[in-house]
C-alpha atoms as a PDB file:
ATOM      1  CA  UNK A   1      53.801  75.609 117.966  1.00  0.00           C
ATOM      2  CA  UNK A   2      54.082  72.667 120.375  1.00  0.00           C
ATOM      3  CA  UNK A   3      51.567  70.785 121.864  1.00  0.00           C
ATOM      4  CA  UNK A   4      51.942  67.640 124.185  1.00  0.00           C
ATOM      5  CA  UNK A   5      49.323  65.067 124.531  1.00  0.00           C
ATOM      6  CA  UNK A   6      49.026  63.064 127.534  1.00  0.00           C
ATOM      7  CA  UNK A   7      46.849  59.640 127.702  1.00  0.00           C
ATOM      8  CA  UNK A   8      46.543  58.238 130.731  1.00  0.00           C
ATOM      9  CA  UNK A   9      44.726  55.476 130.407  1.00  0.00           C
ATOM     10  CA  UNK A  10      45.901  51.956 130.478  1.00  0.00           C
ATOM     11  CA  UNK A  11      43.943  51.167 127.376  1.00  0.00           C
ATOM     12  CA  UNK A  12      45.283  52.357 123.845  1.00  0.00           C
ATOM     13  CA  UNK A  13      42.592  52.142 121.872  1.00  0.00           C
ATOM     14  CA  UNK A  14      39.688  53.130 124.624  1.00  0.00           C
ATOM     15  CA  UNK A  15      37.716  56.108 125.197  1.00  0.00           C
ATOM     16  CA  UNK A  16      40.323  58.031 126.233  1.00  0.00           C
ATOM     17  CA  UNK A  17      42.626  57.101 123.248  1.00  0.00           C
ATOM     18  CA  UNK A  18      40.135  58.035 120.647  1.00  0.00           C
ATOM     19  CA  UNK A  19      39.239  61.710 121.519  1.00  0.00           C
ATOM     20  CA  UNK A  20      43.208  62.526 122.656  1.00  0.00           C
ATOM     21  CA  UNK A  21      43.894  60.842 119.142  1.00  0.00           C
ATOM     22  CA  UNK A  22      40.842  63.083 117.416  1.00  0.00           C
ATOM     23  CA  UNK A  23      42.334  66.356 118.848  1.00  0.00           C
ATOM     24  CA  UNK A  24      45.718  65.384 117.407  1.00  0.00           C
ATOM     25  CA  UNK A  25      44.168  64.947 114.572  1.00  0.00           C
ATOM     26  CA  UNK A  26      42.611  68.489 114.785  1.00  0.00           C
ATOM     27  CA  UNK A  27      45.584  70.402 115.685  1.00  0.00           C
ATOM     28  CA  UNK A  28      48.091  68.422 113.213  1.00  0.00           C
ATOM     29  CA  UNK A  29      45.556  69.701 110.797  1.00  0.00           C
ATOM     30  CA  UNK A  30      45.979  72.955 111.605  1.00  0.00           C
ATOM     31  CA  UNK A  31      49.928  72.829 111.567  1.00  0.00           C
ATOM     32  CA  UNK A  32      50.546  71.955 114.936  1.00  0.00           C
ATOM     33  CA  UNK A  33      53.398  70.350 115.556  1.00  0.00           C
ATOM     34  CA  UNK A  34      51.828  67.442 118.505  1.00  0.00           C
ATOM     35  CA  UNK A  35      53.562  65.061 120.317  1.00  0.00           C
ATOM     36  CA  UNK A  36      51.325  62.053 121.826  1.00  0.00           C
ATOM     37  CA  UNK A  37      52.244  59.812 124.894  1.00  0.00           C
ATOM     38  CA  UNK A  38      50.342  57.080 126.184  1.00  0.00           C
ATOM     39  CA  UNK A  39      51.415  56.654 129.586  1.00  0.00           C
ATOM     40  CA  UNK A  40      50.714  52.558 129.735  1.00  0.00           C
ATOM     41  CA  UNK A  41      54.078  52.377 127.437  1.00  0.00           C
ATOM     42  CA  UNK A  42      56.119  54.188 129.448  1.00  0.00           C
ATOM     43  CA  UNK A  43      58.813  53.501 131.957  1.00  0.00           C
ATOM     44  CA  UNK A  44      57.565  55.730 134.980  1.00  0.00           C
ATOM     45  CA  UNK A  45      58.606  54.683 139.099  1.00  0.00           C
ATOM     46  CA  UNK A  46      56.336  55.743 141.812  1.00  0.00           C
ATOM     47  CA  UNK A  47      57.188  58.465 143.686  1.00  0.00           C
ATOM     48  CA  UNK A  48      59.505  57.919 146.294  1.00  0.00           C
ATOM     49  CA  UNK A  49      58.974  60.713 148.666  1.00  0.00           C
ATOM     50  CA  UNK A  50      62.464  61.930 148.610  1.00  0.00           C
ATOM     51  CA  UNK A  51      62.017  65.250 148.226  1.00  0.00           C
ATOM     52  CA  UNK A  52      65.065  65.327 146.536  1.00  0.00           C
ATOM     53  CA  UNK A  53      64.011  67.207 143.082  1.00  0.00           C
ATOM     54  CA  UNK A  54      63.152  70.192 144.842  1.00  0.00           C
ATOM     55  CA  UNK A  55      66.975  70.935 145.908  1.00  0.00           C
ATOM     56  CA  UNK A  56      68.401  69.600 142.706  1.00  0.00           C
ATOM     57  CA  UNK A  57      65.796  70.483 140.047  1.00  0.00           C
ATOM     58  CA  UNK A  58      65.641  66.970 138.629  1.00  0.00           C
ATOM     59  CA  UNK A  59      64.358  63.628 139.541  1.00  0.00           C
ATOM     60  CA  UNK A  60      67.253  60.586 141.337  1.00  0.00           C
ATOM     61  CA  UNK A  61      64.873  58.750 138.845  1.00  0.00           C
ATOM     62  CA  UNK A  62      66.096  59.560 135.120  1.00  0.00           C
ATOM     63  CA  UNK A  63      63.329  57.702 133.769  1.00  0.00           C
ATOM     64  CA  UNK A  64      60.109  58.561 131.140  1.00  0.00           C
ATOM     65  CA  UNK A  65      58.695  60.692 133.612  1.00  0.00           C
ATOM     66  CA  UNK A  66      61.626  62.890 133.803  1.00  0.00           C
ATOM     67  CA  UNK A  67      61.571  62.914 129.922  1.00  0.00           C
ATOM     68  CA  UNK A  68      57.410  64.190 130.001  1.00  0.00           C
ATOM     69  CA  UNK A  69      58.652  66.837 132.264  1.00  0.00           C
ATOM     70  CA  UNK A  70      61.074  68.142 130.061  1.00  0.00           C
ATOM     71  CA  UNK A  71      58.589  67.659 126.831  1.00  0.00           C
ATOM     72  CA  UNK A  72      56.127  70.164 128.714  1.00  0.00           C
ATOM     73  CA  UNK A  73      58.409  72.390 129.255  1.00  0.00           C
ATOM     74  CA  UNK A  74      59.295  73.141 125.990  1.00  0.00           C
ATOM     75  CA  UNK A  75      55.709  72.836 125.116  1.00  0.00           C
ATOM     76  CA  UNK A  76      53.192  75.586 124.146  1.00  0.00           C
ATOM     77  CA  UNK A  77      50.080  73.648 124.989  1.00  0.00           C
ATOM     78  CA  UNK A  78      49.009  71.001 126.689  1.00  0.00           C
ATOM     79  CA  UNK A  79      46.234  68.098 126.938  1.00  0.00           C
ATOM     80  CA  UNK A  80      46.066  65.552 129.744  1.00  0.00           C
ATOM     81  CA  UNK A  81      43.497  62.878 129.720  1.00  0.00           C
ATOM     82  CA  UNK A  82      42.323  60.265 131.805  1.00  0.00           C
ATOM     83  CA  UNK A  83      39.664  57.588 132.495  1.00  0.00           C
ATOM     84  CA  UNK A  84      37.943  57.774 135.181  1.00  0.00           C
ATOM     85  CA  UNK A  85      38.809  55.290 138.559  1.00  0.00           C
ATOM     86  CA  UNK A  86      36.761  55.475 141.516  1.00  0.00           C
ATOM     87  CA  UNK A  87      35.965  58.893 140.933  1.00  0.00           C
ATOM     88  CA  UNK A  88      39.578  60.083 140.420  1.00  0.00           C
ATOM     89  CA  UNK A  89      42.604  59.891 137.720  1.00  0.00           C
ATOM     90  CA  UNK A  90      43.812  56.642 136.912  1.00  0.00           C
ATOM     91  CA  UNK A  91      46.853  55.417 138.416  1.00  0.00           C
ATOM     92  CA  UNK A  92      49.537  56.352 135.189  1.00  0.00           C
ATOM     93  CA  UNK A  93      47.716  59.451 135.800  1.00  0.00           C
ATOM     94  CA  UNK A  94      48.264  60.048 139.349  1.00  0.00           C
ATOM     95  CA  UNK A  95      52.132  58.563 138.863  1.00  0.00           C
ATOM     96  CA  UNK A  96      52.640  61.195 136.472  1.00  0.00           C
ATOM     97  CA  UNK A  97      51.244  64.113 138.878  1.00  0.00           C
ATOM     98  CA  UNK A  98      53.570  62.557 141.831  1.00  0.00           C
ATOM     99  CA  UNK A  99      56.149  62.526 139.476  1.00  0.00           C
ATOM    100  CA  UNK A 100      55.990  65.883 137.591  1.00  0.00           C
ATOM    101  CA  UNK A 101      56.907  69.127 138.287  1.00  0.00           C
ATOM    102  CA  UNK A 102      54.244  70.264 138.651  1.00  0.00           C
ATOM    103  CA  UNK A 103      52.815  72.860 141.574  1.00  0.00           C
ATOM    104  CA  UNK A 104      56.146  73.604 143.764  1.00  0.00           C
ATOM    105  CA  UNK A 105      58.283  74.236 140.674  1.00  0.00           C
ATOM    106  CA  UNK A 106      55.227  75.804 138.199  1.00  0.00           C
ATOM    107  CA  UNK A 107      55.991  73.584 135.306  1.00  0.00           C
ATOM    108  CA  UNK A 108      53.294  74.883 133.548  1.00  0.00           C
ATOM    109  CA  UNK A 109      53.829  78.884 133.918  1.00  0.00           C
ATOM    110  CA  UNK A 110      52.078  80.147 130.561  1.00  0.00           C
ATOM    111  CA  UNK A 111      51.026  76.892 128.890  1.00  0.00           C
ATOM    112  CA  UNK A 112      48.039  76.714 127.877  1.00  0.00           C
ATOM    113  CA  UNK A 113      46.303  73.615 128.357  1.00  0.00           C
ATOM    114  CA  UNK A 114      42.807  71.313 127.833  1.00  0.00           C
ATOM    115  CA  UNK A 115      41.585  68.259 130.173  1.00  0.00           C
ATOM    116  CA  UNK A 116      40.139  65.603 129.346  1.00  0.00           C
ATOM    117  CA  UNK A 117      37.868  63.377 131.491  1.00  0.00           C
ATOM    118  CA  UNK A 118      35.773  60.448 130.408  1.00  0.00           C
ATOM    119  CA  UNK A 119      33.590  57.961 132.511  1.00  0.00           C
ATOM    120  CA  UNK A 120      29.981  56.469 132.849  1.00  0.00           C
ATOM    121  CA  UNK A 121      28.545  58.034 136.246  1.00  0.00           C
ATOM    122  CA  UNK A 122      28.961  61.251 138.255  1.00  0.00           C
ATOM    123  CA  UNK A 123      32.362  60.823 139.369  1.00  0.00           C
ATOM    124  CA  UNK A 124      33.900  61.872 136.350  1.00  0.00           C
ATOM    125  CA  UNK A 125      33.539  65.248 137.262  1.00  0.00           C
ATOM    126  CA  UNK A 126      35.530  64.841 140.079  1.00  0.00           C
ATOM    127  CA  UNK A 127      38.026  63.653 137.999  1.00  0.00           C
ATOM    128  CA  UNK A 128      37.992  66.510 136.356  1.00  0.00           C
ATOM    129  CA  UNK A 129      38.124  68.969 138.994  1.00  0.00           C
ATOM    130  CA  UNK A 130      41.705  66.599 140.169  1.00  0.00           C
ATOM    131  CA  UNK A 131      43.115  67.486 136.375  1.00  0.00           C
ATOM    132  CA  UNK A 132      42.246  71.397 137.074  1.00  0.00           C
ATOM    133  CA  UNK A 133      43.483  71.972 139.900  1.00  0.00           C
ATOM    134  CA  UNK A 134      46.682  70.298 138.789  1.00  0.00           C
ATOM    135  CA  UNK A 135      46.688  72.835 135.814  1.00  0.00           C
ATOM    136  CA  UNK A 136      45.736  75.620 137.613  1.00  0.00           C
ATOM    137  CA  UNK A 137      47.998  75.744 140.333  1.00  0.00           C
ATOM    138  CA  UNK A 138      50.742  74.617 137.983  1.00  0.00           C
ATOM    139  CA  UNK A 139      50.602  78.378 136.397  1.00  0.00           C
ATOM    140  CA  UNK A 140      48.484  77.309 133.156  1.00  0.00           C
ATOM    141  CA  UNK A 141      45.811  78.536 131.801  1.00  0.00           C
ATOM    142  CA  UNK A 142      42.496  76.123 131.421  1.00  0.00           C
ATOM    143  CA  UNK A 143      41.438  76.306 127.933  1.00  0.00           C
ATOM    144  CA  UNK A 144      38.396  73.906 127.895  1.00  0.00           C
ATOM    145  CA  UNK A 145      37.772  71.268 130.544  1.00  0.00           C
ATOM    146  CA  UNK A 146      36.009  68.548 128.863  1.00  0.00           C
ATOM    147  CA  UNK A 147      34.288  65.861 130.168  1.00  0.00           C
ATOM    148  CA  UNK A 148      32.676  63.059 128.299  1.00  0.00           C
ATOM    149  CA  UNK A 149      30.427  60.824 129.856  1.00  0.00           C
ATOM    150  CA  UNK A 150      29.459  57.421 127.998  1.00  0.00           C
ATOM    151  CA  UNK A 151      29.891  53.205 128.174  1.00  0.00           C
ATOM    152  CA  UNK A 152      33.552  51.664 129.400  1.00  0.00           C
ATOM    153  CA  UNK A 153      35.898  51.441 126.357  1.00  0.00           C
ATOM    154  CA  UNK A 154      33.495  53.004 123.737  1.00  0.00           C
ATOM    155  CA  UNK A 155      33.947  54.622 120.063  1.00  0.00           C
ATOM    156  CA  UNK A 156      33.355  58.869 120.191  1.00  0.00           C
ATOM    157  CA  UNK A 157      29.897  59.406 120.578  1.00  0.00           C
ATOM    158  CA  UNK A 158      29.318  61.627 117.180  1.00  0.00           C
ATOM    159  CA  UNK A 159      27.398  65.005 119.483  1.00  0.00           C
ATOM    160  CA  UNK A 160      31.031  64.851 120.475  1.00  0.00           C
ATOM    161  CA  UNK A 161      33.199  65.070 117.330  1.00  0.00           C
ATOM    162  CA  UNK A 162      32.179  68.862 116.625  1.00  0.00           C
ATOM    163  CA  UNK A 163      33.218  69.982 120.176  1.00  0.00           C
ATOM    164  CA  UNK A 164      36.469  68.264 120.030  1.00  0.00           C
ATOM    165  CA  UNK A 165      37.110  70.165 116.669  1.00  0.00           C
ATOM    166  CA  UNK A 166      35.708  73.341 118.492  1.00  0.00           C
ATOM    167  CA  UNK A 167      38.368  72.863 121.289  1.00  0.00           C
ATOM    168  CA  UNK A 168      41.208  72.673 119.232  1.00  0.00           C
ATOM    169  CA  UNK A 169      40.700  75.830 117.478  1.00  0.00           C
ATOM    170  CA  UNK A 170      40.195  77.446 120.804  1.00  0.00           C
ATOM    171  CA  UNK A 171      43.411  75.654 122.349  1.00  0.00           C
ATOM    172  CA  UNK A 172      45.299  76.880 119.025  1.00  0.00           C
ATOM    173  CA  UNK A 173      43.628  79.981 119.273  1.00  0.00           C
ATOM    174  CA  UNK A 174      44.927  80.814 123.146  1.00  0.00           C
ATOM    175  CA  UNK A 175      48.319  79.816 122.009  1.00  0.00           C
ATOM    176  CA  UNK A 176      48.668  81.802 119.464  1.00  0.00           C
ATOM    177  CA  UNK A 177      47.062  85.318 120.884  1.00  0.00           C
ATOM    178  CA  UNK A 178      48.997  84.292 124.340  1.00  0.00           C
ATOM    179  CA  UNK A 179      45.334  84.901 126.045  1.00  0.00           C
ATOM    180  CA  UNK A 180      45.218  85.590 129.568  1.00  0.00           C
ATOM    181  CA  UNK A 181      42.415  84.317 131.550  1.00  0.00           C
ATOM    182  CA  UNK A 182      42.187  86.874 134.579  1.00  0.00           C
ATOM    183  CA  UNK A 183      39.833  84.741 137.009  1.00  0.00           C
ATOM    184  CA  UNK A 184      42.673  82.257 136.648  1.00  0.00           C
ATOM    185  CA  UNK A 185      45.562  84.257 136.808  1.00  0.00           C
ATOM    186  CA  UNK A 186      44.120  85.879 140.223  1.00  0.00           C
ATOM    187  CA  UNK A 187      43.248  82.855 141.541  1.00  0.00           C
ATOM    188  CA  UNK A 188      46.770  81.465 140.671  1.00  0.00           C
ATOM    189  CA  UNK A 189      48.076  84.394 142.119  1.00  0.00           C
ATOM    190  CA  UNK A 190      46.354  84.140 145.617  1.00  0.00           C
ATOM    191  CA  UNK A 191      47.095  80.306 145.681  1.00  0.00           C
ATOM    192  CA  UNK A 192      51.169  81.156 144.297  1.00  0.00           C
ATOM    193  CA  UNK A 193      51.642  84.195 146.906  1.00  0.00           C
ATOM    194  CA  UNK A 194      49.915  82.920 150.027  1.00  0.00           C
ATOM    195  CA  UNK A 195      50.491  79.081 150.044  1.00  0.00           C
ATOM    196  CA  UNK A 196      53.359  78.287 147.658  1.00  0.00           C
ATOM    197  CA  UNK A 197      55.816  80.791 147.873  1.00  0.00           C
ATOM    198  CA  UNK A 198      55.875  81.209 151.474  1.00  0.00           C
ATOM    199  CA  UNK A 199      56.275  77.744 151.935  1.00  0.00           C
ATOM    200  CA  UNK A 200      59.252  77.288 149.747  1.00  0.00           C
ATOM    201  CA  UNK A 201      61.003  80.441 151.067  1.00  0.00           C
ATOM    202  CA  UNK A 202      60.644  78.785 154.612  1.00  0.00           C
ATOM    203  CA  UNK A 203      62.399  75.883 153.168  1.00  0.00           C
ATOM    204  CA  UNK A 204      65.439  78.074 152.411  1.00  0.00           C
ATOM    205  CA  UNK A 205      68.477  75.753 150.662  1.00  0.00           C
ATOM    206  CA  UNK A 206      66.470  72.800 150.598  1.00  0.00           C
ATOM    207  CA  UNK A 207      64.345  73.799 148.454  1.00  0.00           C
ATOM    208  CA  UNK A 208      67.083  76.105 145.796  1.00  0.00           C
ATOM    209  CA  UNK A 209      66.184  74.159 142.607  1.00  0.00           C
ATOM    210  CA  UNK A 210      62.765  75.577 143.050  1.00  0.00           C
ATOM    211  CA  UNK A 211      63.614  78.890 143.005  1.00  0.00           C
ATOM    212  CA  UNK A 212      66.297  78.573 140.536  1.00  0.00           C
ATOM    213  CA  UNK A 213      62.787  76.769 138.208  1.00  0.00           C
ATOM    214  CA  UNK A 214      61.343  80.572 138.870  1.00  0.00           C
ATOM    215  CA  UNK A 215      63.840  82.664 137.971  1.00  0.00           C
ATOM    216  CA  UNK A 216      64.152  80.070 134.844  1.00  0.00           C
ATOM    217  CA  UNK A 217      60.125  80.289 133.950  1.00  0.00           C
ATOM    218  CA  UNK A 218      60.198  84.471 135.620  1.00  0.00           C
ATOM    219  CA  UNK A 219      57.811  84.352 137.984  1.00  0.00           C
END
């Protein structure tokens, strides 16, 4: 079982840091077999607005963020986390989203998947909503949202610890009894068949190395 980790804040040792590093922890425990990426160290180019990965399948960019694409997709699970900016992602984050195959190609068809959110006022919840949607309309199922609110840059609070440790067994859990989540799938399924699909078929040839992702992930 695979499960990709996903910091996105600039800070290494932070907030952030510790709980993504705490559910490694858990799930290494368990036998997972985790990789963990902390975006700040890797080489990732904005988005250029090309368009070009949708005809091709791949990036003109062969950089790190082409390389976390490919890690997801072999993945089984994953967990993206993120500090909260101005009431949204941070900007690794939000490079990574741009970047990713994400909604038109349904990188995440099947995986199941936890958020993580942390900040020190209200507007880490709409942080949070930013990394659902992402996972949502992606194709993966949203095993636990979590969202931790306490000071800039400090340790775990300890309430905290237990329902880290609780969301790792569930994440481990989903993976391994491939649960469905029928709320989600429906609302996938509206959002895939009435927005998405249409769109892309409209495209025709210009958009071939999204379909070609489909067939690859059957959907």
């Amino acid at each position: 079982m695979k499960i990709v980790i996903i910091n996105g804040s600039p800070r290494e040792n932070g907030l952030t840091a510790g709980i993504l590093h705490h559910l490694e922890r858990c799930l290494t425990e368990q036998g997972a077999d985790v990789e963990f990426y902390g975006l700040s160290k890797l080489k990732m180019s904005q988005c250029r607005g090309c368009c070009a990965c949708y005809t091709t399948g791949r990036c003109i960019m062969n950089d790190d963020a082409e390389m976390l694409s490919h890690a997801i997709e072999e993945a089984d699970g994953l967990i993206l986390g993120t500090p909260t900016y101005a009431s949204n992602v941070s900007g690794y984050m939000k490079i990574l989203i741009d970047r990713g195959h994400f909604v038109i190609e349904q990188l995440l068809t099947g995986k199941h998947c936890i958020t993580v959110t942390t900040g020190e006022n209200y507007g880490s919840k709409d942080a949070s909503k930013i990394l659902k949607k992402l996972i949502l309309y992606s194709g993966g199922h949203l095993v636990r949202s979590i969202v931790i609110n306490a000071p800039f840059n400090s340790v775990i609070p300890g309430r905290v610890e237990k329902r880290l440790e609780a969301s790792a067994q569930a994440l481990l859990l989903s993976i391994k009894g491939r649960k469905n989540y029928p709320f989600q799938s429906l609302f996938h399924r509206i959002i895939f068949s009435f927005g998405i699909k249409p769109f892309v078929k409209k495209k025709g040839e210009k958009y071939r190395g999204v379909v070609a992702k489909w067939k690859e992930y059957r959907i």
